[in-house]
Structures are given as structure tokens and as C-alpha cells.
C-alpha atoms as a PDB file:
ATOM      1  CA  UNK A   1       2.400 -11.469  -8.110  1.00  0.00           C
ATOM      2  CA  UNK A   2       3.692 -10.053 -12.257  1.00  0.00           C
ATOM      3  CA  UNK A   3       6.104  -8.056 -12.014  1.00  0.00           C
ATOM      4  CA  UNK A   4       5.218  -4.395 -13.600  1.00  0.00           C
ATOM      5  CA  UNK A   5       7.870  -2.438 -15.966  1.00  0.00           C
ATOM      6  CA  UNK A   6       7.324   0.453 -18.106  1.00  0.00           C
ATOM      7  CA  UNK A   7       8.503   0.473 -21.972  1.00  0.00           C
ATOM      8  CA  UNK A   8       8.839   3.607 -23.236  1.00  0.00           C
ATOM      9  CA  UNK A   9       9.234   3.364 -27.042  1.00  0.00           C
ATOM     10  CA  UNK A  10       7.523   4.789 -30.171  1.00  0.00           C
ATOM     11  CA  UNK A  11       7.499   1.712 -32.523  1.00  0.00           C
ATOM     12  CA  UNK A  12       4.325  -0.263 -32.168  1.00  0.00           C
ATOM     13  CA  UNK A  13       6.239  -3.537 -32.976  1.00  0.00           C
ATOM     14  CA  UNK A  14       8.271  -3.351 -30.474  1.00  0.00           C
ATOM     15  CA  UNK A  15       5.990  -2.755 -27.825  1.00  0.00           C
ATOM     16  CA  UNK A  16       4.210  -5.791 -28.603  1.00  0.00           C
ATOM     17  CA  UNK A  17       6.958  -8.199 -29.026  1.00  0.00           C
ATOM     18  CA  UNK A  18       8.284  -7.134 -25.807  1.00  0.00           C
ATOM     19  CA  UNK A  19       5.154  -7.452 -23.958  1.00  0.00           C
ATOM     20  CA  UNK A  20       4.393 -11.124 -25.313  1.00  0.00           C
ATOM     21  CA  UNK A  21       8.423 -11.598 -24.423  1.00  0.00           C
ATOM     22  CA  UNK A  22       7.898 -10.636 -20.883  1.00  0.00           C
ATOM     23  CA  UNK A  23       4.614 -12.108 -20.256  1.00  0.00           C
ATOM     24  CA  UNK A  24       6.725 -15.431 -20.359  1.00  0.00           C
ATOM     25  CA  UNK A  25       8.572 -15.185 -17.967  1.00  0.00           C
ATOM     26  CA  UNK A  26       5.811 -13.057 -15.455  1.00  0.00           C
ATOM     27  CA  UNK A  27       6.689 -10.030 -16.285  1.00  0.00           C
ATOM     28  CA  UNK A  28       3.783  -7.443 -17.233  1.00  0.00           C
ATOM     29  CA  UNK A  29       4.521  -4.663 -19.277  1.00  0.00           C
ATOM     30  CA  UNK A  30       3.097  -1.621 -19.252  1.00  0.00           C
ATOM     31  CA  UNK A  31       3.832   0.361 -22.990  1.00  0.00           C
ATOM     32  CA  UNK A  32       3.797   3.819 -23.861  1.00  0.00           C
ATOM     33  CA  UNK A  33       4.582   5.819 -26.551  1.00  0.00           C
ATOM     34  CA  UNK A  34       4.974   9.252 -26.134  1.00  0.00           C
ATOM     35  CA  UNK A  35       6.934  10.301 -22.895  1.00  0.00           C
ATOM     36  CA  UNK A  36       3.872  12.763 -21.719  1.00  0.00           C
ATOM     37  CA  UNK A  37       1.502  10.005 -21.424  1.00  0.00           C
ATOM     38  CA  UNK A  38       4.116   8.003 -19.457  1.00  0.00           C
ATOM     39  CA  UNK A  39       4.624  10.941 -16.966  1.00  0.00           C
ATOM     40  CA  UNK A  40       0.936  10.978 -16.389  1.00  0.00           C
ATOM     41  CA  UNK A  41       0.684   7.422 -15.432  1.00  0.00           C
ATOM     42  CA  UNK A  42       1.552   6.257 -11.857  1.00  0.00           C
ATOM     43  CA  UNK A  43       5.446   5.661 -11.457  1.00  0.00           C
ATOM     44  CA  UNK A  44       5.400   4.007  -8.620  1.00  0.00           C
ATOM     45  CA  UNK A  45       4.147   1.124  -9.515  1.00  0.00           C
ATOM     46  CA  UNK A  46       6.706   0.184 -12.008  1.00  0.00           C
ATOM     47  CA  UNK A  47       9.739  -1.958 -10.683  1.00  0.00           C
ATOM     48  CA  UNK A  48      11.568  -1.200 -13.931  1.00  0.00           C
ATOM     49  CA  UNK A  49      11.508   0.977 -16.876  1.00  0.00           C
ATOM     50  CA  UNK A  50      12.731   0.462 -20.000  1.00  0.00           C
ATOM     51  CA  UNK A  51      13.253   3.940 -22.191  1.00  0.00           C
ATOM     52  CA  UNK A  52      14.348   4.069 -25.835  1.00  0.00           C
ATOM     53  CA  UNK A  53      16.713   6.554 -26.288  1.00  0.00           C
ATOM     54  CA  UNK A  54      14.740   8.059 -29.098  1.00  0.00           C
ATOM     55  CA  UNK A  55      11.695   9.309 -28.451  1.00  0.00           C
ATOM     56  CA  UNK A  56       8.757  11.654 -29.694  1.00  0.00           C
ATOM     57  CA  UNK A  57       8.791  14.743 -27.618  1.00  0.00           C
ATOM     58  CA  UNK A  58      11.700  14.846 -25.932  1.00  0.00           C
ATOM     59  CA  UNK A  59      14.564  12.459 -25.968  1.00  0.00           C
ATOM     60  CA  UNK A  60      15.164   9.126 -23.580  1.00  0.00           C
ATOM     61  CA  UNK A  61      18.124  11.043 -21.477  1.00  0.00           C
ATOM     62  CA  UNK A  62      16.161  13.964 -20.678  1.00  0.00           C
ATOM     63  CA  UNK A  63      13.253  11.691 -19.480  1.00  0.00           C
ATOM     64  CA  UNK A  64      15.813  10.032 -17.396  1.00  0.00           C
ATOM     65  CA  UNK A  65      16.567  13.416 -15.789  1.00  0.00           C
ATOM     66  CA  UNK A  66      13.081  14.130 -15.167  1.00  0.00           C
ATOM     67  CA  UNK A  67      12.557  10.706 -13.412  1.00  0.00           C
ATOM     68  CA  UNK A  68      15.536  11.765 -11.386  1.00  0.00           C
ATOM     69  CA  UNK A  69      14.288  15.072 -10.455  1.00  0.00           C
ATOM     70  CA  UNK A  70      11.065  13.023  -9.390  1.00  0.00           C
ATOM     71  CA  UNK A  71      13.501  10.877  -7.294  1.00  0.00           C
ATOM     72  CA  UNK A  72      11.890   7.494  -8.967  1.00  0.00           C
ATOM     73  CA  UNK A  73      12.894   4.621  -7.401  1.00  0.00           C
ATOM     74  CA  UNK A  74      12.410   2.101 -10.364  1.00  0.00           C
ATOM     75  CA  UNK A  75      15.317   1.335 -11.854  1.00  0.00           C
ATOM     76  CA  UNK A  76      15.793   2.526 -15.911  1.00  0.00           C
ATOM     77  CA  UNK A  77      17.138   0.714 -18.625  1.00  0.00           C
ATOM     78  CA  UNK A  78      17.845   2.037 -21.705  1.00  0.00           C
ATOM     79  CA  UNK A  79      17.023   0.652 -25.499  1.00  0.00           C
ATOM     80  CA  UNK A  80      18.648   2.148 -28.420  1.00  0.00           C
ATOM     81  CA  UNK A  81      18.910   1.170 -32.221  1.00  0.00           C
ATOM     82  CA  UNK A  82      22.237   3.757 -32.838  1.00  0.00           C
ATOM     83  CA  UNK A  83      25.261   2.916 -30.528  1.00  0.00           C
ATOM     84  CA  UNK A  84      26.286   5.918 -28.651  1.00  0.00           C
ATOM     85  CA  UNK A  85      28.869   4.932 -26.339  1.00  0.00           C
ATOM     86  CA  UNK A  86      29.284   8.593 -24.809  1.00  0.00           C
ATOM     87  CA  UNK A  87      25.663   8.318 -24.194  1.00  0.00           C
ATOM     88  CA  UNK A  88      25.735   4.889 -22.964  1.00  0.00           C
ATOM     89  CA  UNK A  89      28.847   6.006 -19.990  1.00  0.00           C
ATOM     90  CA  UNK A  90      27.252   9.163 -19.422  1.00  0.00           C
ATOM     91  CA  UNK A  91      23.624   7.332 -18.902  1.00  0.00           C
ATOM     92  CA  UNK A  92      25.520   4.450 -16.363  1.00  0.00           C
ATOM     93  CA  UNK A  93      27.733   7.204 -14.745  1.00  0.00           C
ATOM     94  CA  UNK A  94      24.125   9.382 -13.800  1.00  0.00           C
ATOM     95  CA  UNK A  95      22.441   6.628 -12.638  1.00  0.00           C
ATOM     96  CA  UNK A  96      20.978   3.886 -15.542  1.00  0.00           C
ATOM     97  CA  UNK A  97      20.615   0.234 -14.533  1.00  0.00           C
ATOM     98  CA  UNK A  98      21.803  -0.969 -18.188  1.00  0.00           C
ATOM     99  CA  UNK A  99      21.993   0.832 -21.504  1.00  0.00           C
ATOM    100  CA  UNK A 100      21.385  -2.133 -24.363  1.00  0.00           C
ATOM    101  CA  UNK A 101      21.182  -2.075 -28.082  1.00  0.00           C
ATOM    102  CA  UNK A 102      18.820  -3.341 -30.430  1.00  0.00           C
ATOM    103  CA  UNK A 103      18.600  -5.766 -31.331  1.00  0.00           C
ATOM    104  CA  UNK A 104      19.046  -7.088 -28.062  1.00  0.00           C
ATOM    105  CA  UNK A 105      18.923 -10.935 -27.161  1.00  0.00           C
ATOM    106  CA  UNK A 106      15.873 -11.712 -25.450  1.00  0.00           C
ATOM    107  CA  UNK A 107      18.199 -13.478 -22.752  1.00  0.00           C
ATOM    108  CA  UNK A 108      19.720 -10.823 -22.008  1.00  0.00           C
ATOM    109  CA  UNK A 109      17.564  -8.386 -21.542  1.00  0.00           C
ATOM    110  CA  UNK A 110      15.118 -10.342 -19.778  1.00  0.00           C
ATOM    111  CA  UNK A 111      18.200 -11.022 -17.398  1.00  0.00           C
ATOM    112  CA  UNK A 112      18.786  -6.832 -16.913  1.00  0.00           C
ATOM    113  CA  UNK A 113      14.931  -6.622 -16.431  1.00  0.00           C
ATOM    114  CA  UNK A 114      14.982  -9.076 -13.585  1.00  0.00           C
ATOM    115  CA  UNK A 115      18.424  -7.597 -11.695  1.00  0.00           C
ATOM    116  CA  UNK A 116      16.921  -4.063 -11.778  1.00  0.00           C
ATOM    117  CA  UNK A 117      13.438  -5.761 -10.393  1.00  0.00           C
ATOM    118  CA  UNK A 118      15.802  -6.843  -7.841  1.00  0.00           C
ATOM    119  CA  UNK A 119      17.744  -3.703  -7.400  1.00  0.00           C
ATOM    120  CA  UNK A 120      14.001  -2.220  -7.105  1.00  0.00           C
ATOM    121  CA  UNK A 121      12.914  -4.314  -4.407  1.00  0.00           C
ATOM    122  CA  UNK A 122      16.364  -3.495  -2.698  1.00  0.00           C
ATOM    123  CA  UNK A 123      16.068   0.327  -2.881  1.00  0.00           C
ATOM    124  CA  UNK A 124      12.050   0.106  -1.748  1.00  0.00           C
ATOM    125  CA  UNK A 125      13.103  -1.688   1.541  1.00  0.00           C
ATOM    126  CA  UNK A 126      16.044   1.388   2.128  1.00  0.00           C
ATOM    127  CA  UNK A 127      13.049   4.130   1.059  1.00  0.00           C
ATOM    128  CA  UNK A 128      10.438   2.517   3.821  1.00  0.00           C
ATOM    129  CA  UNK A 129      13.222   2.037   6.521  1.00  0.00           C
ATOM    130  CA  UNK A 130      14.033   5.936   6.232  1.00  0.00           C
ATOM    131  CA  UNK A 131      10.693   7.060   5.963  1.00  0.00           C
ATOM    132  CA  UNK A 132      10.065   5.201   8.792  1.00  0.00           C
ATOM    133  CA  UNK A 133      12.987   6.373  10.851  1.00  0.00           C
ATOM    134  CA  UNK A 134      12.212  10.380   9.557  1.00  0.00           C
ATOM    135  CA  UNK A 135       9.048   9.519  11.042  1.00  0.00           C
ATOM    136  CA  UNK A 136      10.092   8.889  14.664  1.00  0.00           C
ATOM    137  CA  UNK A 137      12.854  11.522  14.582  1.00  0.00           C
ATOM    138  CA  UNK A 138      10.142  14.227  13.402  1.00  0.00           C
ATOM    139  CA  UNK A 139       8.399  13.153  17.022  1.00  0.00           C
ATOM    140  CA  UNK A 140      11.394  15.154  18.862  1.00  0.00           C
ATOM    141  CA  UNK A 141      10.670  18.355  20.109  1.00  0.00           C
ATOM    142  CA  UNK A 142      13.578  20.696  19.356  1.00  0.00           C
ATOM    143  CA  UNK A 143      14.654  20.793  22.523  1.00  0.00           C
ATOM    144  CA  UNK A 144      15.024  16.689  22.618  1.00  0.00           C
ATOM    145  CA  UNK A 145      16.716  16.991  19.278  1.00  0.00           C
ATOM    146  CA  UNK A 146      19.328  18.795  20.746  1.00  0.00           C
ATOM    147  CA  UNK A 147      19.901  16.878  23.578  1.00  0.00           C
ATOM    148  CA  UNK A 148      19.892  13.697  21.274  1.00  0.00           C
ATOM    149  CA  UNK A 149      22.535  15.472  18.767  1.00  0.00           C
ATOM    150  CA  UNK A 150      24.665  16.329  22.291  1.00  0.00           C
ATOM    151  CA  UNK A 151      24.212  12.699  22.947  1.00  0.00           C
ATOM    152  CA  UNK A 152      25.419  11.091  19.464  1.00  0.00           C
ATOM    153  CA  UNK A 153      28.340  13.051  19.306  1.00  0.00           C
ATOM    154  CA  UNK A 154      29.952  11.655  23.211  1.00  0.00           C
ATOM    155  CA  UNK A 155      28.859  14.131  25.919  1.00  0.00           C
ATOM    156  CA  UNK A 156      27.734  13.204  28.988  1.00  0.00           C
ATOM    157  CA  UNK A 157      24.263  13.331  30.769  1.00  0.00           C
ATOM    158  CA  UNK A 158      26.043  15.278  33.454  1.00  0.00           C
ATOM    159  CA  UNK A 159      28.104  17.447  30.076  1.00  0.00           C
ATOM    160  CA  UNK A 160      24.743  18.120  28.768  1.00  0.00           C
ATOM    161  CA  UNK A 161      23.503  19.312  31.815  1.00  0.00           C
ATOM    162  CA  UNK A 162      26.278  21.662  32.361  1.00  0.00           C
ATOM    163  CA  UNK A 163      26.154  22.812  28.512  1.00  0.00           C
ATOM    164  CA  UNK A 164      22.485  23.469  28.848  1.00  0.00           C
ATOM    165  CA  UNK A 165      21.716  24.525  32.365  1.00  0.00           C
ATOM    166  CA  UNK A 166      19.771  21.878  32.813  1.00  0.00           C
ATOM    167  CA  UNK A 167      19.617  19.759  35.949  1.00  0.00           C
ATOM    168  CA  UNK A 168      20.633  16.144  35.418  1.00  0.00           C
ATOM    169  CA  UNK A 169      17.340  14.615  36.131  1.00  0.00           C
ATOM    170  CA  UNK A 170      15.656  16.779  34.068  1.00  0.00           C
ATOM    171  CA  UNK A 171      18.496  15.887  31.114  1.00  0.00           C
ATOM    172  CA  UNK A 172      17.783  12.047  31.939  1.00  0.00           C
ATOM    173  CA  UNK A 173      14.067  12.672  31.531  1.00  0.00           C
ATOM    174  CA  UNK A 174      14.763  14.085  28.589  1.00  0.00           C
ATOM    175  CA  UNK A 175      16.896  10.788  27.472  1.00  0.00           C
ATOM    176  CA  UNK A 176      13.834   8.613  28.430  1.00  0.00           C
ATOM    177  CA  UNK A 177      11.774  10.802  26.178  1.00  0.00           C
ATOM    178  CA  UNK A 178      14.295  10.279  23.077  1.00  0.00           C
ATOM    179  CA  UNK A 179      14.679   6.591  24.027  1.00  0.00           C
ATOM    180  CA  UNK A 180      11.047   6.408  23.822  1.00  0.00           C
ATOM    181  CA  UNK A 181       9.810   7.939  20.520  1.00  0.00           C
ATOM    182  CA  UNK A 182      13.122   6.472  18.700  1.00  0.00           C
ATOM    183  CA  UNK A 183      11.904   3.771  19.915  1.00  0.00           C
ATOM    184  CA  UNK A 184      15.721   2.701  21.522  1.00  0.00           C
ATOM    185  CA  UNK A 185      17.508   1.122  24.036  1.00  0.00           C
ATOM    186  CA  UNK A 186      20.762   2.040  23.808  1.00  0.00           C
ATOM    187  CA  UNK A 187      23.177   5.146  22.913  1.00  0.00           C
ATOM    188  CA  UNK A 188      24.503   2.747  20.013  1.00  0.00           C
ATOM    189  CA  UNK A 189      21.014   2.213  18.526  1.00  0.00           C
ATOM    190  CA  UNK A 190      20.231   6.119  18.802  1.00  0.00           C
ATOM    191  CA  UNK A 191      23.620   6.672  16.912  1.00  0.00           C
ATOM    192  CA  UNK A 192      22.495   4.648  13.873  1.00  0.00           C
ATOM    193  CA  UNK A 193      19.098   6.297  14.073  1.00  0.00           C
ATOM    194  CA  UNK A 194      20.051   9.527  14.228  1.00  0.00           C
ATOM    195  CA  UNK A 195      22.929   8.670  11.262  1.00  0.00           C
ATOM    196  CA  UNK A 196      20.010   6.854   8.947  1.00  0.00           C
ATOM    197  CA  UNK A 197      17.897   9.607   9.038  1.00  0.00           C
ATOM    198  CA  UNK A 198      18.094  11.859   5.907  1.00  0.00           C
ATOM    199  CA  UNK A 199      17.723  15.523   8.041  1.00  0.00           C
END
């Protein structure tokens, strides 16, 4: 399976010499040159995106906030033909994989491509684990919520009982219910459930 990256940048040659670049090394690049069009297209399915820093519209740092604000996985590199290095800390210090000036040597920017493809695949694994784990803690009934809080921070069945009125049978039926749609088997494994989750 090609790899997919984005390459924002508004001069036609360097679109193509890029694409041919990447194509050798199965890498398929996807080129755009105004920022709108770029926005429209379906983010996800890059791995990468390179941005120029100048662009038509509006510039290559406020598309980097707006692929922030869209919490983007991908991770962005930045191209640019003037050497800013304010820009270039501020860009790494928000966020940016690698901020690289043209000309760059095809080495090395074929290396940065393939770490943040790797640094993509990476942060994709983290996304579907916590999805998956906001998933089973959104099967909790507020009630069983509680109890599971009560539980992760070191009270008792028989503490819980007393803090909630609750008989303890009905607070360890309550535990098998928690056990059951966290789908765990042990107060350790509820902790680091409970801690992964991003509510």
C-alpha cells in the first residue's frame, strides 16, 4: 500500500518534481494549490502534509492552525524558500513535524516524509485505542460511573456502600456490571481504563 501526503504549494514546478520524487520511493502525493481546495479534500487520508509557508489565500502557519483546530492527525511539514527562524521555532514549538528550506535535498526530505508517516501511523493506533476505550466507558450508566470513579481512587466495596447507601451486594453487582462493559478483570486494568479515557 503508497503512502498518501498532501503538498500544499502554489508553484506548479514544484508540485511535479515532488510528486515524480516521491513516487520513487512509494510515496503518492496528493498536490494542491490554493489552501481552500485542500480544506475541501478529505484529510484523513493523508499520513503527511507538506505546506509551503507561502501561500495564496492565507499563509502556511495559519493553515497549520486550522488543521489544529480540526485536530488532524497527519503530521505537517513545512517548505519555505525565505528562512524565518522565528517562524521555523514557533512552527516546531506548536506542533510541526519539520520546518525545511528550499532547496531542500531530496534525501532529506524524503527522510522527514517517512518519520512523520511513521509518527502518523503511531498517533492513529493512540486515536483508535481511545475511541475505543470512550466507547466502553460511554456504556456506564451514571450511577456505575460513580461507583467506578469511587473505585479508581481506593475505596472499598464495603466504603462505597457506606458512602452511597447502598447495600454491598448491590455495590458488587454494580462492580460486575463495570467489569463487564470495560470489558476488565481487575481494579488495576479499570484504573488504566478509566485514566486513558479522554472524559
Amino acid at each position: 500500500m503508497r503512502h498518501r501526503v498532501a503538498l500544499v504549494d502554489d508553484n506548479a514546478s514544484i508540485r511535479d518534481a515532488l510528486s515524480m520524487l516521491f513516487r520513487t520511493v512509494g510515496v503518492n502525493v496528493v498536490a494542491f494549490r490554493e489552501p481552500s481546495t485542500f480544506l475541501a479534500a478529505p484529510l484523513e487520508d493523508f499520513e503527511c502534509i507538506l505546506l509551503d509557508v507561502r501561500l495564496p489565500e492565507i499563509g502556511g502557519m495559519e493553515l497549520f492552525h486550522t488543521l489544529r483546530t480540526r485536530k488532524v492527525l497527519a503530521p505537517v511539514i513545512f517548505l519555505t524558500g525565505h528562512g524565518d527562524i522565528p517562524m521555523a521555532v514557533r512552527a516546531m514549538q506548536e506542533g510541526a513535524f519539520d520546518f525545511l528550506e528550499k532547496p531542500v535535498d531530496d534525501q532529506i526530505l524524503i527522510e522527514s516524509v517517512l518519520g512523520a508517516v511513521r509518527r502518523y501511523s503511531v498517533l492513529r493506533e493512540k486515536h483508535e485505542m481511545q475511541a475505543e476505550i470512550s466507547s466502553r466507558v460511554d456504556r456506564l450508566t451514571a450511577r456505575e460511573r460513580q461507583i467506578a470513579d469511587l473505585i479508581v481512587a481506593g475505596h472499598t466495596s464495603r466504603g462505597i456502600a457506606e458512602q452511597l447507601s447502598l447495600s454491598m451486594r448491590t455495590v458488587e453487582h454494580y462492580r460486575t456490571k463495570i467489569a463487564r462493559k470495560l470489558e476488565v478483570d481487575s481494579v488495576t486494568a479499570l484504573v488504566r481504563v478509566l485514566s486513558s479515557s479522554p472524559d
